[in-house]
PDB file of N, CA and C in Angstrom:
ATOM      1  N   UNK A   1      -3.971  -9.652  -2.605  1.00  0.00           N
ATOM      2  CA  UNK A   1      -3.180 -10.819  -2.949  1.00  0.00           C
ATOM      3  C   UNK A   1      -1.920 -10.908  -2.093  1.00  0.00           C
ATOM      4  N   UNK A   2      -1.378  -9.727  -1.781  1.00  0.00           N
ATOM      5  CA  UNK A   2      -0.195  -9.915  -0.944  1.00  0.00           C
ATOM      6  C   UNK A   2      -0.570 -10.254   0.547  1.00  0.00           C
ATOM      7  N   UNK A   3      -1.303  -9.856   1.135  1.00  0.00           N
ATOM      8  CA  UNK A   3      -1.718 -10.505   2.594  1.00  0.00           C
ATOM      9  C   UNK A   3      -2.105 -11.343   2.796  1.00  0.00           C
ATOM     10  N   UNK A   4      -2.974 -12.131   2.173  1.00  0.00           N
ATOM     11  CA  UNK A   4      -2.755 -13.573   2.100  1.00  0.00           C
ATOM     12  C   UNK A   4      -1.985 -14.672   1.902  1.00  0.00           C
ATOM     13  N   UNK A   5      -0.756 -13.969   0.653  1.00  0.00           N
ATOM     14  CA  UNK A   5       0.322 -14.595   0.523  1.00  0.00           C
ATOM     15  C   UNK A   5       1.663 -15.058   2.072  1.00  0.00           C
ATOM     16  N   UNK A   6       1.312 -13.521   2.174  1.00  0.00           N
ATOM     17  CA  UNK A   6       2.435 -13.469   3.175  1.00  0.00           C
ATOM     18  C   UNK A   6       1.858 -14.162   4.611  1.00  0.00           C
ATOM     19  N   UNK A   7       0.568 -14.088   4.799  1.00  0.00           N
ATOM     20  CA  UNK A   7      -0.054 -14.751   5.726  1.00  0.00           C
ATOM     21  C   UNK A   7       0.566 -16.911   5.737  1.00  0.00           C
ATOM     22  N   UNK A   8      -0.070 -16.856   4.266  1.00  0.00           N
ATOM     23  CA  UNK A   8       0.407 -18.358   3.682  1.00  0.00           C
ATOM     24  C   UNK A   8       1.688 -18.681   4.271  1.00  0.00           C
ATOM     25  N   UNK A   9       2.512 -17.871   3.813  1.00  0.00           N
ATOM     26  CA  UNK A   9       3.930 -18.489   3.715  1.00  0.00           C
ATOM     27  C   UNK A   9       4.591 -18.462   5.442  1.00  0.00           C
ATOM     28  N   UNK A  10       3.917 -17.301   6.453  1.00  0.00           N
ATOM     29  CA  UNK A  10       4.189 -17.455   7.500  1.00  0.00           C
ATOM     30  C   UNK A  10       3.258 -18.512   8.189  1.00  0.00           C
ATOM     31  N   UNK A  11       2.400 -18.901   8.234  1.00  0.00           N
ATOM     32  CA  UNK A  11       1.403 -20.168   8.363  1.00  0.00           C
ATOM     33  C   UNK A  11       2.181 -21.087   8.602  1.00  0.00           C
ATOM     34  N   UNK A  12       2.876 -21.651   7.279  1.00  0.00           N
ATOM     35  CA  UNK A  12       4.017 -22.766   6.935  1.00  0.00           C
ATOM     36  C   UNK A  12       5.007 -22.886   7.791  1.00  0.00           C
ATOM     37  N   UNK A  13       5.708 -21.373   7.881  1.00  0.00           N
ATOM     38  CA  UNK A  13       7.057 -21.361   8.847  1.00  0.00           C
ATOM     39  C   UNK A  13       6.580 -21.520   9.883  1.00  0.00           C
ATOM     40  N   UNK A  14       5.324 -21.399  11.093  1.00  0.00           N
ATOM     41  CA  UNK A  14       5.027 -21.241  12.201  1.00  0.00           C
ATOM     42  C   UNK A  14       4.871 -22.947  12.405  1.00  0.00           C
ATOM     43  N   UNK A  15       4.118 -23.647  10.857  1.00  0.00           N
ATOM     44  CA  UNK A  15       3.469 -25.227  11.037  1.00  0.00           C
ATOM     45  C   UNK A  15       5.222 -25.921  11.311  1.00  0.00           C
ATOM     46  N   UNK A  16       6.079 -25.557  10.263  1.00  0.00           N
ATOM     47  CA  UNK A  16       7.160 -26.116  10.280  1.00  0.00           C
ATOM     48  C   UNK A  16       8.156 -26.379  11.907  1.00  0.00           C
ATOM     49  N   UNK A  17       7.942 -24.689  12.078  1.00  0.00           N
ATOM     50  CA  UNK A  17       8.932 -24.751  13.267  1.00  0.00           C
ATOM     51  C   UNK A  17       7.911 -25.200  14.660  1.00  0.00           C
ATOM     52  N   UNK A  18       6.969 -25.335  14.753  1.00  0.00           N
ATOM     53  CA  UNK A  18       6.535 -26.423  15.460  1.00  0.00           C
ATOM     54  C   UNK A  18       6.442 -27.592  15.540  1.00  0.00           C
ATOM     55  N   UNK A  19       6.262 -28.259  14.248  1.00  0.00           N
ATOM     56  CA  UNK A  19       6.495 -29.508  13.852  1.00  0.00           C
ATOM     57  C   UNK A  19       8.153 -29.754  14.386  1.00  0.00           C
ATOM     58  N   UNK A  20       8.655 -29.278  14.211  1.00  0.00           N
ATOM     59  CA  UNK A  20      10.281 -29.286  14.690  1.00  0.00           C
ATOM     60  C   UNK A  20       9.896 -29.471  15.844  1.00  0.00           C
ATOM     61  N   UNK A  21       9.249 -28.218  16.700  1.00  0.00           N
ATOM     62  CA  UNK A  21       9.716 -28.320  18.117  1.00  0.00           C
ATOM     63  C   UNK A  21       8.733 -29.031  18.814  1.00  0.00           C
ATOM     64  N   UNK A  22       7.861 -30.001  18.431  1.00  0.00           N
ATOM     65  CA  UNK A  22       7.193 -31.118  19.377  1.00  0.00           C
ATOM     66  C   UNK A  22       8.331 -32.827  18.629  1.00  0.00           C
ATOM     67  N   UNK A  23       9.151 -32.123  18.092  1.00  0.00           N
ATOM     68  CA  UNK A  23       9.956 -33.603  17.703  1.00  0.00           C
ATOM     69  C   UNK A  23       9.342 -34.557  16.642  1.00  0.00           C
ATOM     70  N   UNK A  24       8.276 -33.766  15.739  1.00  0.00           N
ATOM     71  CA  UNK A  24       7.911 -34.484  14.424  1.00  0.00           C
ATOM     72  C   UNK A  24       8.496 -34.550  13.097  1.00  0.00           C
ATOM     73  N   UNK A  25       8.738 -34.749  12.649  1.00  0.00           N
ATOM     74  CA  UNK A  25       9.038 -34.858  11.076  1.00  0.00           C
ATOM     75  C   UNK A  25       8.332 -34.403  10.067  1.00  0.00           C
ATOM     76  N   UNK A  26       8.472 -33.806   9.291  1.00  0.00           N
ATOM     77  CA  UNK A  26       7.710 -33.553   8.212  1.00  0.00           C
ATOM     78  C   UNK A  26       7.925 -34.600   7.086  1.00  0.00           C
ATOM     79  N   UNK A  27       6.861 -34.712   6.878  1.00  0.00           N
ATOM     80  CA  UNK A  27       7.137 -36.331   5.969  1.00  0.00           C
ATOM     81  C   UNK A  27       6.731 -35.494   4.113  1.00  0.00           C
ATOM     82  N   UNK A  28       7.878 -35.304   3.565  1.00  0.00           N
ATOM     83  CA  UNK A  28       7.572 -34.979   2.232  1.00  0.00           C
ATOM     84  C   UNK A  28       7.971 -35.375   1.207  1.00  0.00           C
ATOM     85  N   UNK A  29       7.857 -37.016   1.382  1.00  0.00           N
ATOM     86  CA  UNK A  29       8.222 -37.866   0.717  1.00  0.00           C
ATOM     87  C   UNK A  29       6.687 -38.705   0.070  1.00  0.00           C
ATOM     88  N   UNK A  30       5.918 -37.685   1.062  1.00  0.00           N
ATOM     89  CA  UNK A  30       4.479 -38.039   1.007  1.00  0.00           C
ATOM     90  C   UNK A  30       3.494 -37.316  -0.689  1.00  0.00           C
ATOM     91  N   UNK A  31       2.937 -37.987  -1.486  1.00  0.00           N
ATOM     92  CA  UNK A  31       2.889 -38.010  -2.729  1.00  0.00           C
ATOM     93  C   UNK A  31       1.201 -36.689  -2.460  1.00  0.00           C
ATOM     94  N   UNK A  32       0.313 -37.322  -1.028  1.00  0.00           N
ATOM     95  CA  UNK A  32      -0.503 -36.612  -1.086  1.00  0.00           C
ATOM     96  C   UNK A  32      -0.276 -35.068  -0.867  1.00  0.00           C
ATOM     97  N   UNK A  33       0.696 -34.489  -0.344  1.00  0.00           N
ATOM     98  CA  UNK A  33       1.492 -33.343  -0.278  1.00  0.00           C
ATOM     99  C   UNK A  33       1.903 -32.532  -1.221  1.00  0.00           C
ATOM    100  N   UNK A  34       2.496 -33.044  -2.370  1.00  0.00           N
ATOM    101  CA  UNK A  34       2.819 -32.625  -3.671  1.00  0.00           C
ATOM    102  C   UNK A  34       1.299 -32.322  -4.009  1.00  0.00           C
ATOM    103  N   UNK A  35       0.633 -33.143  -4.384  1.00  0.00           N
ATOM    104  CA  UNK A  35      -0.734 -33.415  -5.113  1.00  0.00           C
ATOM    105  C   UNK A  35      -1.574 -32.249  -4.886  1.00  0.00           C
ATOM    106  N   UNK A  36      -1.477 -31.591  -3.532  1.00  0.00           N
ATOM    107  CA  UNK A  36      -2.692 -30.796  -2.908  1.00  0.00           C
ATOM    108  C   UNK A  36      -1.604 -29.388  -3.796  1.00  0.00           C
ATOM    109  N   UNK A  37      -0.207 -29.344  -2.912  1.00  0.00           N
ATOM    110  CA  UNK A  37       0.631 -28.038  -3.206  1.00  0.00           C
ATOM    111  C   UNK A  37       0.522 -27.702  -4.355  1.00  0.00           C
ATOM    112  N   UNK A  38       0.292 -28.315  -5.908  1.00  0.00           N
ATOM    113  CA  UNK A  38      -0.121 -28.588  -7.025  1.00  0.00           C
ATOM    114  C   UNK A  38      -1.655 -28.115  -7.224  1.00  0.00           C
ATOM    115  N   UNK A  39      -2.185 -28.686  -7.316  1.00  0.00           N
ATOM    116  CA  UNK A  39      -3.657 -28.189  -7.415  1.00  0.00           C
ATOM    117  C   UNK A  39      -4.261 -27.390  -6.572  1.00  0.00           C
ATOM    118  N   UNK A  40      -3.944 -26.879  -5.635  1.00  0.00           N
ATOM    119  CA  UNK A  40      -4.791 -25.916  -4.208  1.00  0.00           C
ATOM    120  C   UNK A  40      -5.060 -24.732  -5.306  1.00  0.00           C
ATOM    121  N   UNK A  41      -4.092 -24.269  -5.929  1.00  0.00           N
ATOM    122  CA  UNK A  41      -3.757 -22.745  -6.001  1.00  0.00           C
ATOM    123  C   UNK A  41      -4.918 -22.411  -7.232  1.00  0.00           C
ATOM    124  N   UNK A  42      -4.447 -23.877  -8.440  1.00  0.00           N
ATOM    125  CA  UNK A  42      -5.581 -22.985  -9.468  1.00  0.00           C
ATOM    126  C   UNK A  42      -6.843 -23.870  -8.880  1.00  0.00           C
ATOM    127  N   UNK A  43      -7.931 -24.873  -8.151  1.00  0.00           N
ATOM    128  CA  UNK A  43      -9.057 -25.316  -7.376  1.00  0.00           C
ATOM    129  C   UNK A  43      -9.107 -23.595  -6.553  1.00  0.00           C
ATOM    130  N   UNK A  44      -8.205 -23.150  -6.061  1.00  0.00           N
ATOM    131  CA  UNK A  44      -9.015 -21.759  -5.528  1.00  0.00           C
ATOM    132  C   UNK A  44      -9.323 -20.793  -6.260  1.00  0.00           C
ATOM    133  N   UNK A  45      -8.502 -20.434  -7.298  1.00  0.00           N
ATOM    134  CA  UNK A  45      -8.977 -19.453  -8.916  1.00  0.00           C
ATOM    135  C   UNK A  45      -9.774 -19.904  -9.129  1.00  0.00           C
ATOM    136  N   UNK A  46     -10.188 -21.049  -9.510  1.00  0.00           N
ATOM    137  CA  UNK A  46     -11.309 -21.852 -10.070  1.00  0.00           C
ATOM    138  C   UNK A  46     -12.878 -21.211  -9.424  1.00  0.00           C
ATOM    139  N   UNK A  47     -12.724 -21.906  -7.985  1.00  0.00           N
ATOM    140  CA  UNK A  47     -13.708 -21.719  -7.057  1.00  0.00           C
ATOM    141  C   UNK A  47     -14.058 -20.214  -6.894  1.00  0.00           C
ATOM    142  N   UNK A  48     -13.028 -19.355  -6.915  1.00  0.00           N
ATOM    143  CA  UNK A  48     -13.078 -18.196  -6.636  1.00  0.00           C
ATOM    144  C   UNK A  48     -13.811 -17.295  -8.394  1.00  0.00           C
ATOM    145  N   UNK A  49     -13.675 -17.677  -9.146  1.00  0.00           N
ATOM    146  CA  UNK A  49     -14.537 -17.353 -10.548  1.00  0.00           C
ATOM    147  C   UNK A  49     -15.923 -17.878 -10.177  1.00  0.00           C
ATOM    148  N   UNK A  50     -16.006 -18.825  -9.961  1.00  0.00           N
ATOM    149  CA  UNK A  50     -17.446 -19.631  -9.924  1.00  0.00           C
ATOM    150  C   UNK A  50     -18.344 -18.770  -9.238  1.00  0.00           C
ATOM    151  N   UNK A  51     -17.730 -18.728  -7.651  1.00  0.00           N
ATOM    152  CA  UNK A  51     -18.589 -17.866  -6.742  1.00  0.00           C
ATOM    153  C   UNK A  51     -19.096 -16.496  -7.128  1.00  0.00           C
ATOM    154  N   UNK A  52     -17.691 -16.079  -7.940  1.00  0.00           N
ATOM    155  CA  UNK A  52     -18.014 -14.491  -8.173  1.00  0.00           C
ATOM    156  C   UNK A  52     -19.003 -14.286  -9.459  1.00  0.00           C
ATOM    157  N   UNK A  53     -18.794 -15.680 -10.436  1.00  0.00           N
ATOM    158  CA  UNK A  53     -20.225 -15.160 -11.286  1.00  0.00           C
ATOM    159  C   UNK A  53     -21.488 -15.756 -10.910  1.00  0.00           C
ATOM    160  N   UNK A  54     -21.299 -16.208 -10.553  1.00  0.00           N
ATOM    161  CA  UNK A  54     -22.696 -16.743 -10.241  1.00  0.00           C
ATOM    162  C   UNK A  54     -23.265 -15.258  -8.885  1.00  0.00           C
ATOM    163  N   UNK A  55     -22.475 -15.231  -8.190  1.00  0.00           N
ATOM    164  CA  UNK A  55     -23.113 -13.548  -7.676  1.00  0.00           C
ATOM    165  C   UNK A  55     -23.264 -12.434  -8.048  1.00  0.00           C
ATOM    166  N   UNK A  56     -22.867 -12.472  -9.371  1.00  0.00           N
ATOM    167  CA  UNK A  56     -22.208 -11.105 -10.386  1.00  0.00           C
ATOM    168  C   UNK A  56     -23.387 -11.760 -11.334  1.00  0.00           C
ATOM    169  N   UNK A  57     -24.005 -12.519 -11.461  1.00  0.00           N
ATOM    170  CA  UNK A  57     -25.333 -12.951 -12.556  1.00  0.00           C
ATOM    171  C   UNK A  57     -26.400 -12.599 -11.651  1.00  0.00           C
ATOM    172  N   UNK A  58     -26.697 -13.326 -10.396  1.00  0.00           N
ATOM    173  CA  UNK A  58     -27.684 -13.277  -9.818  1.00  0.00           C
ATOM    174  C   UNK A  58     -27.978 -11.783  -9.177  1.00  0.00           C
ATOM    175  N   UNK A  59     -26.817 -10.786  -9.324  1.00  0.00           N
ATOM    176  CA  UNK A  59     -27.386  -9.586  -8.829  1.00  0.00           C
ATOM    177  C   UNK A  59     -27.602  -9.007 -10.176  1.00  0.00           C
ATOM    178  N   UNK A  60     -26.876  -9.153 -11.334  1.00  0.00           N
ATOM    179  CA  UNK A  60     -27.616  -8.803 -12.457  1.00  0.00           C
ATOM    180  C   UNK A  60     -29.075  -9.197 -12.689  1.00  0.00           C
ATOM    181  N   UNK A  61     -29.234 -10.154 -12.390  1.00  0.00           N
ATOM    182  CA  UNK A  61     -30.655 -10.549 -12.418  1.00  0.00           C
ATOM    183  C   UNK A  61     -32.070  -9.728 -11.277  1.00  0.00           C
ATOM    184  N   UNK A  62     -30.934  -9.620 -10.375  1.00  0.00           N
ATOM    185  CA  UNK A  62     -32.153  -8.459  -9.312  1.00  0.00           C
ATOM    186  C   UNK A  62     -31.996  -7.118  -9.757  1.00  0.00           C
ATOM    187  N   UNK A  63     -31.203  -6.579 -10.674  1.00  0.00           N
ATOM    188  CA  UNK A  63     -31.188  -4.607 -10.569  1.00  0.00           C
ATOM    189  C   UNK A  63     -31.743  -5.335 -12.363  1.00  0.00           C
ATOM    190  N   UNK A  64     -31.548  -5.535 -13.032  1.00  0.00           N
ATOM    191  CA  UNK A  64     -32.406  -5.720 -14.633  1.00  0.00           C
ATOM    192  C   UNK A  64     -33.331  -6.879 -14.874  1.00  0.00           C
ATOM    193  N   UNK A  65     -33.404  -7.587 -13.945  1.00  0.00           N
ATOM    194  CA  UNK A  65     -34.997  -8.408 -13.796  1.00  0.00           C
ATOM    195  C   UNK A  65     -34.775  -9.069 -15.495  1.00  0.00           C
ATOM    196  N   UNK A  66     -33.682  -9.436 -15.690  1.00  0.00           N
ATOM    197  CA  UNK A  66     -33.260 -10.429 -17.300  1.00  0.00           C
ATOM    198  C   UNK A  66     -31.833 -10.907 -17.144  1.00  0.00           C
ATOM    199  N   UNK A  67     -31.968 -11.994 -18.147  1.00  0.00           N
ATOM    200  CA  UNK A  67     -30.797 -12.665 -18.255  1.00  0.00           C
ATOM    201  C   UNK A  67     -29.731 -12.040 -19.196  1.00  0.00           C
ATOM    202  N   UNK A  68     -30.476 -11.780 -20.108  1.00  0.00           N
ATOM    203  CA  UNK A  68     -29.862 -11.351 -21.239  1.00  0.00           C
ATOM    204  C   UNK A  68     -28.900  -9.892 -21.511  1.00  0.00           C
ATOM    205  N   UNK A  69     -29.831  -8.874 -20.444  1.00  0.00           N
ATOM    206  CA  UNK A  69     -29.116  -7.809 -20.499  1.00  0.00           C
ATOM    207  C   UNK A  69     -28.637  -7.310 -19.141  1.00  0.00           C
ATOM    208  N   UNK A  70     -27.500  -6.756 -19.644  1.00  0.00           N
ATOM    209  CA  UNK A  70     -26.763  -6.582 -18.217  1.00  0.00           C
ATOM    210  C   UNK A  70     -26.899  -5.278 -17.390  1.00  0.00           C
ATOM    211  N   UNK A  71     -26.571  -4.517 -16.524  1.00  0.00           N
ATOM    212  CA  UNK A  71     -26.672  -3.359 -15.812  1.00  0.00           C
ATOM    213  C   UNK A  71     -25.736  -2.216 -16.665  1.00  0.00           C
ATOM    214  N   UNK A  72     -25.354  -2.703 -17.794  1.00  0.00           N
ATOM    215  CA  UNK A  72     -24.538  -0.876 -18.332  1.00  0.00           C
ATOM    216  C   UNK A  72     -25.314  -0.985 -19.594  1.00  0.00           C
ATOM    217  N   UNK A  73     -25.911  -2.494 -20.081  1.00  0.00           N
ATOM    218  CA  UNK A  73     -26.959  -2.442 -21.027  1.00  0.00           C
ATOM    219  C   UNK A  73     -28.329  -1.755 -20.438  1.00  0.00           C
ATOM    220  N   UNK A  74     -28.876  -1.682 -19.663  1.00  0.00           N
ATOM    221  CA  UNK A  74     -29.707  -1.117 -19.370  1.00  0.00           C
ATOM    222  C   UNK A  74     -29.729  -0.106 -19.237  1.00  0.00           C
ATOM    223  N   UNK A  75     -28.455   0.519 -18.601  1.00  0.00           N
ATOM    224  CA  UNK A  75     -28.248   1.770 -18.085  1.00  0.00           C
ATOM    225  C   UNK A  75     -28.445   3.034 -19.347  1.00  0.00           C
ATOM    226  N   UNK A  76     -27.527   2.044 -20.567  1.00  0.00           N
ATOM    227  CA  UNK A  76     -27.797   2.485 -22.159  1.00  0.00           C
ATOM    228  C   UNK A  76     -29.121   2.749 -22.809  1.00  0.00           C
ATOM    229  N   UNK A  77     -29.774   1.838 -22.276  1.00  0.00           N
ATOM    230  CA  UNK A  77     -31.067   2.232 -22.737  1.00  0.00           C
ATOM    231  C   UNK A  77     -32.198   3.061 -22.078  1.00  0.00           C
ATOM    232  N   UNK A  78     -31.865   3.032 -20.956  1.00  0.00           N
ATOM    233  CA  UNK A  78     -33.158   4.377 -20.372  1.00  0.00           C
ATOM    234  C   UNK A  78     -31.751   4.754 -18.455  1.00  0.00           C
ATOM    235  N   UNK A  79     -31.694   5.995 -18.595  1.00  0.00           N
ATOM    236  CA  UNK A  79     -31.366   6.103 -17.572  1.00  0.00           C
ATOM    237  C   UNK A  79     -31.719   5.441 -15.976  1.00  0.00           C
ATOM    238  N   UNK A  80     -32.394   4.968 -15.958  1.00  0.00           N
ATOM    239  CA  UNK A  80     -33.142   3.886 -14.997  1.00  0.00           C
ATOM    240  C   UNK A  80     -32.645   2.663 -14.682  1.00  0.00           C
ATOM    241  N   UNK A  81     -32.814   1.970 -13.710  1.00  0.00           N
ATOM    242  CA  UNK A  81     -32.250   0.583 -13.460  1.00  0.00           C
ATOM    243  C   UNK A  81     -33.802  -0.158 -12.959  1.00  0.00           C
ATOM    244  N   UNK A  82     -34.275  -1.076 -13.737  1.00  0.00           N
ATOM    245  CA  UNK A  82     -35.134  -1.600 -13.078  1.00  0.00           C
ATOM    246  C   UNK A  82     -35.575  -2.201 -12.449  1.00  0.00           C
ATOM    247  N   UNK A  83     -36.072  -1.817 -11.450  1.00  0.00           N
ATOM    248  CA  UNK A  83     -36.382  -3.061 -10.148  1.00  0.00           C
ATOM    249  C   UNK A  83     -37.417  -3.628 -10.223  1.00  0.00           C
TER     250      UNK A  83
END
């Protein structure tokens, strides 16, 4: 979480102080700007749960060949994992 952060926030300073130095403006008076800075953060928690269960189900589904029971449920019931 921290290297990405710090990646983020230097990203910004590098976009900013270029934006400066080709003589642009940063326009943040702009509503679509707020809107994204607002929603980016939890749309990536979001996205980032989704991906991880749905890969965290579907490999449950290849080592216990069921929906229902999971890999420490199985593990409980016969030392074995079944493939």
């Amino acid at each position: 979480f921290i290297c990405p952060s710090i990646f983020a926030i230097l990203a910004m300073v590098f976009i900013c102080v270029g934006t400066v130095a080709q003589g642009h403006s940063i326009a943040l008076q702009n509503w679509h700007f707020w809107l994204v800075l607002v929603i980016y953060p939890f749309w990536g928690v979001f996205i980032q749960v989704l991906l991880q269960s749905m890969l965290m189900r579907h490999l449950n589904w290849f080592f216990t060949g069921s929906d229902e029971d999971g890999v420490l449920d199985s593990l409980g019931k016969s030392r074995a994992v079944c493939w």
